[in-house]
Structures are given as structure tokens and as C-alpha cells.
Protein backbone atom coordinates (compact mmCIF):
# COMPACT_ATOMS: atom_id res chain seq x y z
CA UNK A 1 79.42 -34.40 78.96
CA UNK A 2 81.02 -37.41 77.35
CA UNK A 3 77.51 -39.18 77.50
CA UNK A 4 75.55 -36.07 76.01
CA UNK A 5 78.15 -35.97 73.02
CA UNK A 6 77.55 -39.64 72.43
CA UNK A 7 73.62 -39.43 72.30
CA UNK A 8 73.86 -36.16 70.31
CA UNK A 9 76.36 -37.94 67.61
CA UNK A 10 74.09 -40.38 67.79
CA UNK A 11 70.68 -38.97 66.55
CA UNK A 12 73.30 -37.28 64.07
CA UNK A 13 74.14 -40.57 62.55
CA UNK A 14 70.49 -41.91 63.05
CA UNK A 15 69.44 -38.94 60.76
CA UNK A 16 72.16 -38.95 58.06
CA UNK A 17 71.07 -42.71 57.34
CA UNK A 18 67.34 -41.79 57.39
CA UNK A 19 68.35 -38.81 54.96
CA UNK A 20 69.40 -41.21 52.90
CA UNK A 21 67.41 -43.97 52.66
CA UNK A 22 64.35 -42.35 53.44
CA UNK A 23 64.10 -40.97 49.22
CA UNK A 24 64.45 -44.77 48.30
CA UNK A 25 60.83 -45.75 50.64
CA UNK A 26 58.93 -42.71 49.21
CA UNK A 27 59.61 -43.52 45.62
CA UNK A 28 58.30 -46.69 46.10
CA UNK A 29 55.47 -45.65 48.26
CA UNK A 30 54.08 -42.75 45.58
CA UNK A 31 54.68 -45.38 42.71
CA UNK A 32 52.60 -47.53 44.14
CA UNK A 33 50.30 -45.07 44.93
CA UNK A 34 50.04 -43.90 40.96
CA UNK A 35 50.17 -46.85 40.11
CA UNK A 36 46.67 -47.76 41.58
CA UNK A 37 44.44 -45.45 40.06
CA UNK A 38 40.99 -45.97 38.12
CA UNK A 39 41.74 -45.88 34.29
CA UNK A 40 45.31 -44.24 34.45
CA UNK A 41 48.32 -45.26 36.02
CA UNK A 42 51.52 -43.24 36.69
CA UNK A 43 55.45 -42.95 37.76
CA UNK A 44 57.63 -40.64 39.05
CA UNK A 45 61.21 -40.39 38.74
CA UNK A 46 63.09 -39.57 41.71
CA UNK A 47 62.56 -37.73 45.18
CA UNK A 48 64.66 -34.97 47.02
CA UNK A 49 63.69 -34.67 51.04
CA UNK A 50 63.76 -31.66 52.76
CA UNK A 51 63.75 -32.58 56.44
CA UNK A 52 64.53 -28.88 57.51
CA UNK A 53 61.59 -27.30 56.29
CA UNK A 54 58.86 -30.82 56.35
CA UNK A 55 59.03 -31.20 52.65
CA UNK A 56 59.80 -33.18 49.21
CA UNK A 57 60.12 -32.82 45.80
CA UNK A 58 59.04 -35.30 43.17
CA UNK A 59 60.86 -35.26 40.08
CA UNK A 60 58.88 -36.16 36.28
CA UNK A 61 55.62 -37.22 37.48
CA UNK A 62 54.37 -38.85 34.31
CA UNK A 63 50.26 -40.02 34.44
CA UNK A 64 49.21 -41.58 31.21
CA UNK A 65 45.52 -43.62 30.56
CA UNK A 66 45.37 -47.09 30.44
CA UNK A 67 44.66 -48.59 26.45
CA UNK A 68 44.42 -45.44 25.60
CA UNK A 69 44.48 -44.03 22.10
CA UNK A 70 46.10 -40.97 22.84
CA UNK A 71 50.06 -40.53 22.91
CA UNK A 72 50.65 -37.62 25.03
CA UNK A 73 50.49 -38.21 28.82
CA UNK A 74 47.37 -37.10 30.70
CA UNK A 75 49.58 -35.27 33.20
CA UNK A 76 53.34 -34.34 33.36
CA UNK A 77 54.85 -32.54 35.80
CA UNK A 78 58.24 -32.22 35.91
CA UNK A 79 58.75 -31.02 39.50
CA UNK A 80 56.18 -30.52 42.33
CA UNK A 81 56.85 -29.63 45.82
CA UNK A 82 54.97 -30.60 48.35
CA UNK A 83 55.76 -28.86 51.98
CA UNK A 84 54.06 -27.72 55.68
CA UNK A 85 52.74 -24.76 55.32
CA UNK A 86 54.92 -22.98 58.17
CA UNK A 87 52.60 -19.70 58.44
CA UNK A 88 49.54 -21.27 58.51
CA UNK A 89 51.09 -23.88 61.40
CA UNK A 90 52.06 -20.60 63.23
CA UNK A 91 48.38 -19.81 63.35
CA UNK A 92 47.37 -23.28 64.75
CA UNK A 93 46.55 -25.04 61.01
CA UNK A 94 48.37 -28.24 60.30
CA UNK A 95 48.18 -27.74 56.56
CA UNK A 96 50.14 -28.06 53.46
CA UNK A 97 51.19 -26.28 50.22
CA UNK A 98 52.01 -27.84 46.80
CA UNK A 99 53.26 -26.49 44.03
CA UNK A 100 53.78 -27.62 40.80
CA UNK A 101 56.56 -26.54 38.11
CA UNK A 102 55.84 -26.55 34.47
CA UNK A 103 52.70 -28.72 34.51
CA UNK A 104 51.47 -30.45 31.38
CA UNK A 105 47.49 -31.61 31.07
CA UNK A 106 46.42 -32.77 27.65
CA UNK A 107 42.57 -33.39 27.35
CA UNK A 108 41.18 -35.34 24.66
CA UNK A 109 37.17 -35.75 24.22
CA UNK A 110 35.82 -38.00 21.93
CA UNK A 111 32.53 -40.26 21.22
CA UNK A 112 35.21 -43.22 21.69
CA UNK A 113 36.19 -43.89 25.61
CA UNK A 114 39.50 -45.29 24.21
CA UNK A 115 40.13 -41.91 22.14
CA UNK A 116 38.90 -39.93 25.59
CA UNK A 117 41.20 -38.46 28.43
CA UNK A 118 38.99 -36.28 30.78
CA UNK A 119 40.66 -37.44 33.95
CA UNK A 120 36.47 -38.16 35.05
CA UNK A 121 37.43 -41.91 35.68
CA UNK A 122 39.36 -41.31 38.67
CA UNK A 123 38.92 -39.62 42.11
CA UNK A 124 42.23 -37.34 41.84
CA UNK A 125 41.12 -36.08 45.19
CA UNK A 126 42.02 -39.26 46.93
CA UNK A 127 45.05 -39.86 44.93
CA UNK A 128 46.77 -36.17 46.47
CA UNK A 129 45.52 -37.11 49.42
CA UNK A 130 47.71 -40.22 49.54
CA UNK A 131 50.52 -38.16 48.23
CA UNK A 132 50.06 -36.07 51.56
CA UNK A 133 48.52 -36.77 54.74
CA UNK A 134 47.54 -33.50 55.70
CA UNK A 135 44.91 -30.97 53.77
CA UNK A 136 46.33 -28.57 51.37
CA UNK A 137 45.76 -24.58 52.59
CA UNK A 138 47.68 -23.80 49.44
CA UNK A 139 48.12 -24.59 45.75
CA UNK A 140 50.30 -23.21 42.71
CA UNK A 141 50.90 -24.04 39.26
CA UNK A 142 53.81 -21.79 37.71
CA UNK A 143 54.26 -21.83 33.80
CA UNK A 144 51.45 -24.72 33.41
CA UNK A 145 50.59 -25.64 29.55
CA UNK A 146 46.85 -26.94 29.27
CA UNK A 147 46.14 -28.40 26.11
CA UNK A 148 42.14 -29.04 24.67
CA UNK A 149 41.52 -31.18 21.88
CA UNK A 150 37.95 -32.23 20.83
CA UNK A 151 38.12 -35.07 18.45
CA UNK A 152 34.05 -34.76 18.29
CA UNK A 153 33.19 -31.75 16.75
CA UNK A 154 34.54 -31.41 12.96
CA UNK A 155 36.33 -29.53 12.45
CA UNK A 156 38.41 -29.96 15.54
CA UNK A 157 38.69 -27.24 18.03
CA UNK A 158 41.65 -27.34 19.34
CA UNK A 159 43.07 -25.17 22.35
CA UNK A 160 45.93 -24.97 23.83
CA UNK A 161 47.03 -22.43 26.99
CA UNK A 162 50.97 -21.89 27.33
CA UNK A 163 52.12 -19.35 30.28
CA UNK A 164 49.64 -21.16 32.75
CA UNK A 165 50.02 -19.74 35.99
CA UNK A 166 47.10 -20.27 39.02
CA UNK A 167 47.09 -19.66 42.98
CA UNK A 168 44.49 -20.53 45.10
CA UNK A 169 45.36 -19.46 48.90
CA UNK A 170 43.81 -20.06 51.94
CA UNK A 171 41.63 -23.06 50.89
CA UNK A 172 41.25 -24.62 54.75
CA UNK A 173 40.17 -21.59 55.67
CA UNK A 174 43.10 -20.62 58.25
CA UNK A 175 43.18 -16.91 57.96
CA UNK A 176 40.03 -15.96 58.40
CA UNK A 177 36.57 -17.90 59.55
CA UNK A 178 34.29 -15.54 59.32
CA UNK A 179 34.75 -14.51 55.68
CA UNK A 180 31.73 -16.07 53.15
CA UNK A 181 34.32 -16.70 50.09
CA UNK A 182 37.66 -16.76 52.13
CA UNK A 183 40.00 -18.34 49.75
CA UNK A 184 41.17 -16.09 46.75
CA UNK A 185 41.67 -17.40 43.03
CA UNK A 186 44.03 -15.78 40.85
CA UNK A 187 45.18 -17.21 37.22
CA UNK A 188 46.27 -16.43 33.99
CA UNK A 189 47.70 -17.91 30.20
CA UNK A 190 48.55 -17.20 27.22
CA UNK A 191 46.49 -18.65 23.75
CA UNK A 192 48.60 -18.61 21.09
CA UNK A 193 46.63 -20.03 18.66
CA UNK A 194 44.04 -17.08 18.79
CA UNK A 195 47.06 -14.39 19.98
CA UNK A 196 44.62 -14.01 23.56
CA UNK A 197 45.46 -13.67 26.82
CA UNK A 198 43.31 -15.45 29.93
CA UNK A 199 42.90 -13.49 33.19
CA UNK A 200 41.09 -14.41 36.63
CA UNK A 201 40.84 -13.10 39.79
CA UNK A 202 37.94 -14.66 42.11
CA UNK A 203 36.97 -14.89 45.87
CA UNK A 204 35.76 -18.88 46.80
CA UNK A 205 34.24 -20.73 49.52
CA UNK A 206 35.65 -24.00 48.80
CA UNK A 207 34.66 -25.82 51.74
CA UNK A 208 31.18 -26.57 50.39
CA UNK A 209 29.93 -29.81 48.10
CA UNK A 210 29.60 -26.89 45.86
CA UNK A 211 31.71 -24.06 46.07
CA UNK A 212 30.43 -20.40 45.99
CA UNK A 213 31.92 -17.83 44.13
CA UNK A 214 32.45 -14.22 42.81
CA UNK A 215 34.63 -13.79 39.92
CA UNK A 216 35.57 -11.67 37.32
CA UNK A 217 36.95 -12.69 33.73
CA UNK A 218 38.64 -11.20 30.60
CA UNK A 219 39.87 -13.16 27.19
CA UNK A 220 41.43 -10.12 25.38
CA UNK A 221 42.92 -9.76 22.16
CA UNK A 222 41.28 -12.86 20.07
CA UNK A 223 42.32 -12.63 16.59
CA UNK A 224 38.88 -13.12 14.20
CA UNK A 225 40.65 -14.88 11.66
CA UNK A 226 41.64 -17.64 13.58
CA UNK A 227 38.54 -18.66 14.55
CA UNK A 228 37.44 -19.02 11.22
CA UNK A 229 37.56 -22.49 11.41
CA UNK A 230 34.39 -22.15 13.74
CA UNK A 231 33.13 -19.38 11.99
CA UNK A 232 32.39 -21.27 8.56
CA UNK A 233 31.29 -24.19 10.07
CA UNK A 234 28.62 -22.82 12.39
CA UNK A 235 28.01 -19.64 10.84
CA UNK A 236 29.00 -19.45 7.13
CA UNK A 237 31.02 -16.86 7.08
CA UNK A 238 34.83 -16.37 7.47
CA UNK A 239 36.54 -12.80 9.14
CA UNK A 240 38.95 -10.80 7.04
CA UNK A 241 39.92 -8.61 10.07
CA UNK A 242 39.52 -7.48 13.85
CA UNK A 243 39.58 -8.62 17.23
CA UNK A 244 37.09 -9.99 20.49
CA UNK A 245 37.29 -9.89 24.01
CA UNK A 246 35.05 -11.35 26.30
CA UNK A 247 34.76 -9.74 29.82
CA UNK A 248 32.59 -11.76 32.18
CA UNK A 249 31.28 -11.31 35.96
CA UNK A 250 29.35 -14.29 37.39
CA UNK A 251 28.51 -15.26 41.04
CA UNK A 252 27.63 -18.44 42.95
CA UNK A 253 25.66 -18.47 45.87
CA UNK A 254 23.85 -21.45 47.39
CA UNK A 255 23.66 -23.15 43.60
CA UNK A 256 22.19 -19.71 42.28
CA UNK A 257 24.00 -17.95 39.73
CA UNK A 258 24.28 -14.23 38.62
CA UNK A 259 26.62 -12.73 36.06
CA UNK A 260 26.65 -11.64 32.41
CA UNK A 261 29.13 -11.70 29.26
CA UNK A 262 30.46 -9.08 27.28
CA UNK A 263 31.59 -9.87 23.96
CA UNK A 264 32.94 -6.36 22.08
CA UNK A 265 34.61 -7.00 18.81
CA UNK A 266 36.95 -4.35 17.30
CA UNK A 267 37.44 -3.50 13.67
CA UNK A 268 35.48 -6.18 12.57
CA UNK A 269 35.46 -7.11 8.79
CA UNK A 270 33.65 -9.98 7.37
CA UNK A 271 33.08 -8.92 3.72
CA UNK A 272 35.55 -8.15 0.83
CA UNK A 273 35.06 -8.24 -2.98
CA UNK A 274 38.28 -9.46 -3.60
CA UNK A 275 38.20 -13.11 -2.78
CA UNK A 276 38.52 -14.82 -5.49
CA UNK A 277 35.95 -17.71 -6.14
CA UNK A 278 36.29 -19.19 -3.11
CA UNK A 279 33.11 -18.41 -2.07
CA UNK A 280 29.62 -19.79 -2.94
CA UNK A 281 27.21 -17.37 -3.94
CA UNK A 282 25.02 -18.23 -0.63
CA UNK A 283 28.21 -17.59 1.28
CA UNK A 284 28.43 -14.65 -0.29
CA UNK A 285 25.26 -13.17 0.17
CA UNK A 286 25.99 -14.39 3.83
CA UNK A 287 28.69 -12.30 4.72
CA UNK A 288 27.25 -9.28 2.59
CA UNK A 289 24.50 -9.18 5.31
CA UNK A 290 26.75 -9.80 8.08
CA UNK A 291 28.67 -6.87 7.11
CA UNK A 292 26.14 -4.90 6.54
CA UNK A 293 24.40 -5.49 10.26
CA UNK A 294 28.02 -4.72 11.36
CA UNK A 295 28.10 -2.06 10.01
CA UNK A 296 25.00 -0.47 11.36
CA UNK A 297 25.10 -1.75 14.40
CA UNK A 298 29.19 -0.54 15.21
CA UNK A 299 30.23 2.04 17.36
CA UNK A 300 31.88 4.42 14.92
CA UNK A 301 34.06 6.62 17.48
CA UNK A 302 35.15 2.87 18.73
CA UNK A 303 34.88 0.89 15.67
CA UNK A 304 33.70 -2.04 17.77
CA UNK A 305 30.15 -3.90 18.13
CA UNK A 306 29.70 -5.00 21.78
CA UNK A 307 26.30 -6.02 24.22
CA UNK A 308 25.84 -7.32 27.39
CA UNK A 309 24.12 -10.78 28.19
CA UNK A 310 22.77 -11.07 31.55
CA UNK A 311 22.61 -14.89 33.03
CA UNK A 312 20.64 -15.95 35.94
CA UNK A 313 19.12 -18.90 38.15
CA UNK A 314 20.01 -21.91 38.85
CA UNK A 315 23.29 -24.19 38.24
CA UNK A 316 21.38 -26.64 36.56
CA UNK A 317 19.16 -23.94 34.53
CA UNK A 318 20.79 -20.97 33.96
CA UNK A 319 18.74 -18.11 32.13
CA UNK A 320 18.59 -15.14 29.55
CA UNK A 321 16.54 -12.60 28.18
CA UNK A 322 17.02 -11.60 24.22
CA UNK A 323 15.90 -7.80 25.41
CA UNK A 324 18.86 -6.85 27.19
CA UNK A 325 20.67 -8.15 24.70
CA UNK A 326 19.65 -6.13 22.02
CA UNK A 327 19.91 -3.03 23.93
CA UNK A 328 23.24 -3.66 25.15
CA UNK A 329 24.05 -3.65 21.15
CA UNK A 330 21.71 -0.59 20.33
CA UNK A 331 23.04 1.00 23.48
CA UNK A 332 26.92 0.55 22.51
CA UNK A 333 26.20 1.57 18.87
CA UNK A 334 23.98 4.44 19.31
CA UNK A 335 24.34 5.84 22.75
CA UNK A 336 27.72 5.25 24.35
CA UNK A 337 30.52 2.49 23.72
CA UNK A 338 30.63 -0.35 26.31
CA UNK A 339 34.37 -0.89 27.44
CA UNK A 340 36.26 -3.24 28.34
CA UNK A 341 36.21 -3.31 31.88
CA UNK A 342 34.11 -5.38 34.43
CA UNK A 343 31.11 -3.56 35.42
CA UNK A 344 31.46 -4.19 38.95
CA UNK A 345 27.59 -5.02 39.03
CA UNK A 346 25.47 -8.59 38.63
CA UNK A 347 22.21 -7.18 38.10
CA UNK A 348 19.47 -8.72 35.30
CA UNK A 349 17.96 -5.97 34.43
CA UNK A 350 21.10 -3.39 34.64
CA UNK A 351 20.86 -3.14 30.76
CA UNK A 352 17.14 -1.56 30.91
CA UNK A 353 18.09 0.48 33.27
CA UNK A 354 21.22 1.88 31.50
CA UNK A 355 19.05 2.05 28.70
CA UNK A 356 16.14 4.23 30.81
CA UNK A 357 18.99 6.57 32.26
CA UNK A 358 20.66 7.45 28.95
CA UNK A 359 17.31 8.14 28.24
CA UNK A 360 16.92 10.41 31.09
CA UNK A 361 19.96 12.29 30.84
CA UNK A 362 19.61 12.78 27.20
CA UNK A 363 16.21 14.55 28.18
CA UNK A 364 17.57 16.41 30.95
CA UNK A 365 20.70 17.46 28.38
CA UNK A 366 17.96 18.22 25.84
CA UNK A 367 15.80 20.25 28.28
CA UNK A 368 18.85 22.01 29.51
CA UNK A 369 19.89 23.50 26.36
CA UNK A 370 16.35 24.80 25.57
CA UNK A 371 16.99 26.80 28.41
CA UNK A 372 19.93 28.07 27.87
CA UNK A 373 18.73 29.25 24.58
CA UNK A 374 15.44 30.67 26.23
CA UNK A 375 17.42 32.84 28.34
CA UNK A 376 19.87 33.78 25.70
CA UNK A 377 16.94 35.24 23.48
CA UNK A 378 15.29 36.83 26.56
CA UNK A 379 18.47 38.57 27.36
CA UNK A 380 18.81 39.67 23.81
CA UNK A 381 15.53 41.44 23.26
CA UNK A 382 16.67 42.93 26.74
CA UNK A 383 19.17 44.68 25.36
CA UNK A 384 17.29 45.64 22.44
């Protein structure tokens, strides 16, 4: 009994010291390891080990490019965990799960590498992999901030997402093996500089070179006049009012791709009188005939101008037709408002067939009522 105390005391003791020298070794060992990377380098603050449950926490991991022009860091997170997934090991998966707190990314793009931070110089891959040994089933980012700025184009378009928040489950494919896109993809954020709101929800085989995947899309509630910017520069025109959201499907199968976009605007106003002289007269004329399209071409019951733009083919050449186009606008103005929900379908040439069934049932409505009236008549001289 004596002897059993001893030894038990003793692994006690031998654990207690490893507890706490062991935070001091992995410092050092995931400094070093962010500190050799292509282009960037990198540091992290502290560690907190979690023998119980096969984890640690890294505090302020701070990843910056080398001679670089811009200030912020390429990547700060100030906490991520990194742990065994314990109900995937349960199903006979050594795998892990990370997840990272409060996230920053700031992307810079720019004619001048020095000015540039895409993060394309370095195999991150490798570098997580180093961080831990064993594949990841699992990853989360929770209140992420992704900032876009693209010193290129003038003006700049900057973009930044606030409210990040992204889960990608089952990745290793534990759960399931016989499912063709096992691993589901859900995310969403916040744009405040537009007032819009990001939402995604997808199914992915990520297992292959190049994944496959079905997802479905929505950027709601974009205010016009804040992308007018963009709107002068490549169109000429500025917005006085209204709204866009963009609803998208688009699939991925073996490098082919099917999908559309659907762009609806809502009480859209381009043209007013009253602007002062800011405006040149070519501007003016401009917008006069923008208005005057969206006019004609709006959904009055809806106030909003919307189509449909089919994609299709290849990942490296990816395809549309201007006819579907134009009756998804003709359609939405003159026969029945698109809305703004996914269409649940990936099919080409789903707008001329939309267009061929309105046509149909408009004939069978018109045929119908001729009828009706037929009858009435007949039934009237009856009792005549």
C-alpha cells in the first residue's frame, strides 16, 4: 500500500512539474515555428495547457510581412484554441479542432510587392500543421474582422467585414464516408461600410486538390449611396437612394461549375434635379437615361429592378448568356417580381423556361376566362 502511494505521489509530482514547465517549451517551439515562414514572420505571447482535455491556448498571435509597407499585422489573433477532438476520437478519428477568438486579417493588394499582403507567399497549410500534429476535423472563427484594401484600383475599394463568424465541420470526413460533399460550411458578417449583411451556408468535399461544392449566398441590405464611389468611376453616375442584394447559388463538381446571381435593387433613384452644379452636363444626361431605363424596367408593386444571370462551365472558363438575362429583367418587371430567396435550382436555361411557362399560364388564364364568359352569355340567353 505504502509502495502504491509512493508511485502514485510520484507521477503526481512528475505531472505538476511538467504542468509547469511544459508552457515555457511550447512558446518557444511555436515561435520558432512563426518565426520561419516565407515572407512573414510571427510571435505569440503566452500559452495555457490543458492536459485534461489534450489541449492549449495561444495567447496574441501577431503575423506581420517582412519589409513590408503596410502597418497593420497580416494576422492577429488574440486567442486560439487548439484541442482533440473528443467525439470524433470516440468514433475512431484522431483529429483536432481549432478555434480562433476575435481574428484580425488585413489584406492589402497593390502593383508594389512591398505595398502587397495576400498571405500567397507562404504555405499556411504547413505552418498549422506544425502548430498541430494531427489533421484538423474542425475549424471556427467567432467574431473575426476581415479587412480588404486595394491600393490598385483608384479610387480605392475598400472593405471591411466586422461580426465574422465561420464553421466548417467534419473536414476529415469522420461522420460519414459515403456522403459526396460531407463537410458543411456555415458563415456570416457584418459590412458596415455598405450597412450589408454576408450569409453562407454550403455542403464541401474538401478532401480533393479541388474541393467540390454546393452553396448558397445572400449580401442583403447594400446601401446605393455608398457605393457611389464605384458607381462614378465605372459608370458615371452616382445613387440618390435604394438598396441591392445579391442572392447567389453556384455548384462545383469535378472543376465544372453551375450557379447564377441575382442582383434585385429596391427603390432605386439615380436622378434628381436638385443637385446643384455638381454635375457635368454628360453626367447629367447619364443618369437621366439611367433613370429613365429604371424606371421602365422596375417592378412597380415591388419597386425593385432584379434578373437572373445564369453561369456555367468550367473553373477556368466560366460562361453566360445575355438572353436570360434580359428576361430575368423583363420577367421581374412585367410578369412577376423575383424575390429574394435562393431558387433552389442550377439550371442554364431555367430563365427561358420561366419565361415559356408564364407564358403558358397566362394563355391558359386567358383561355379560361373566355370560357367563363362563354358560358355566362349562353346561360343568359337561356333564361331569356
Amino acid at each position: 500500500m505504502k509502495k502504491s502511494v509512493k508511485i502514485f505521489l510520484g507521477i503526481l509530482v512528475v505531472l505538476i512539474i511538467a504542468r509547469l514547465i511544459l508552457p515555457y517549451f511550447v512558446v518557444r517551439y511555436v515561435n520558432k515555428v512563426l518565426a520561419d515562414m516565407d515572407g512573414y514572420t510571427g510571435h505569440i505571447s503566452d500559452v495555457h495547457i490543458a492536459l485534461y482535455r489534450g489541449a492549449y491556448q495561444i495567447d496574441s498571435i501577431n503575423i506581420r510581412k517582412i519589409n513590408g509597407k503596410i502597418e497593420e499585422p497580416f494576422l492577429l489573433i488574440p486567442k486560439m484554441d487548439l484541442a482533440v477532438q473528443w467525439s470524433a476520437l470516440f468514433k475512431g478519428g484522431l483529429v483536432a479542432e481549432v478555434t480562433c477568438f476575435r481574428p484580425e486579417v488585413n489584406f492589402a493588394f497593390s502593383e508594389d510587392e512591398n505595398a502587397s499582403q495576400t498571405g500567397a507567399e507562404n504555405d499556411w497549410t504547413q505552418v498549422v500543421k506544425d502548430l498541430i500534429p494531427i489533421q484538423i476535423n474542425k475549424f471556427s472563427v467567432v467574431d473575426g474582422t476581415i479587412n480588404l484594401t486595394n491600393i490598385v484600383s483608384q479610387p480605392s475599394t475598400d472593405l471591411s467585414m466586422k461580426n465574422f463568424q465561420l464553421e466548417i465541420e467534419n473536414i476529415r470526413n469522420v461522420d460519414d464516408n459515403s456522403d459526396s460533399l460531407p463537410s458543411p460550411v456555415r458563415a456570416s458578417g457584418d459590412l458596415p461600410g455598405y450597412d450589408g449583411k454576408l450569409t453562407f451556408d454550403a455542403r464541401m468535399q474538401l478532401l480533393k486538390q479541388i474541393p467540390d461544392f454546393d452553396y448558397n449566398l445572400k449580401l442583403s441590405g447594400l446601401q446605393l449611396q455608398k457605393l457611389n464611389t464605384l458607381a462614378k468611376r465605372y459608370a458615371g453616375i452616382d445613387f440618390e437612394s435604394g438598396s441591392l442584394d445579391l442572392i447567389s447559388e453556384m455548384k462545383l463538381t469535378d472543376n465544372q461549375i453551375q450557379g447564377y446571381l441575382k442582383p434585385l435593387t429596391r427603390d432605386m433613384q439615380i436622378f434628381e434635379w436638385n443637385e446643384g452644379d455638381q454635375r457635368t452636363v454628360t453626367q447629367f444626361v447619364r443618369e437621366l437615361l439611367a433613370e429613365g431605363g429604371n424606371k421602365i424596367l422596375e417592378n412597380k408593386l415591388k419597386d425593385q429592378v432584379a434578373t437572373r444571370i445564369p453561369l456555367e462551365g468550367n473553373i477556368e472558363n466560366i460562361e453566360t448568356d445575355f438572353w436570360p438575362i434580359l428576361i430575368g429583367v423583363l420577367r421581374n418587371a412585367y410578369v412577376s417580381a423575383l424575390t429574394d430567396t435562393f431558387d433552389n435550382t442550377l439550371s442554364v436555361k431555367e430563365a427561358w423556361e420561366l419565361y415559356r411557362e408564364d407564358r403558358r399560364n397566362k394563355r391558359e388564364e386567358r383561355k379560361k376566362e373566355r370560357k367563363e364568359k362563354r358560358q355566362e352569355r349562353k346561360a343568359e340567353r337561356a333564361r331569356n
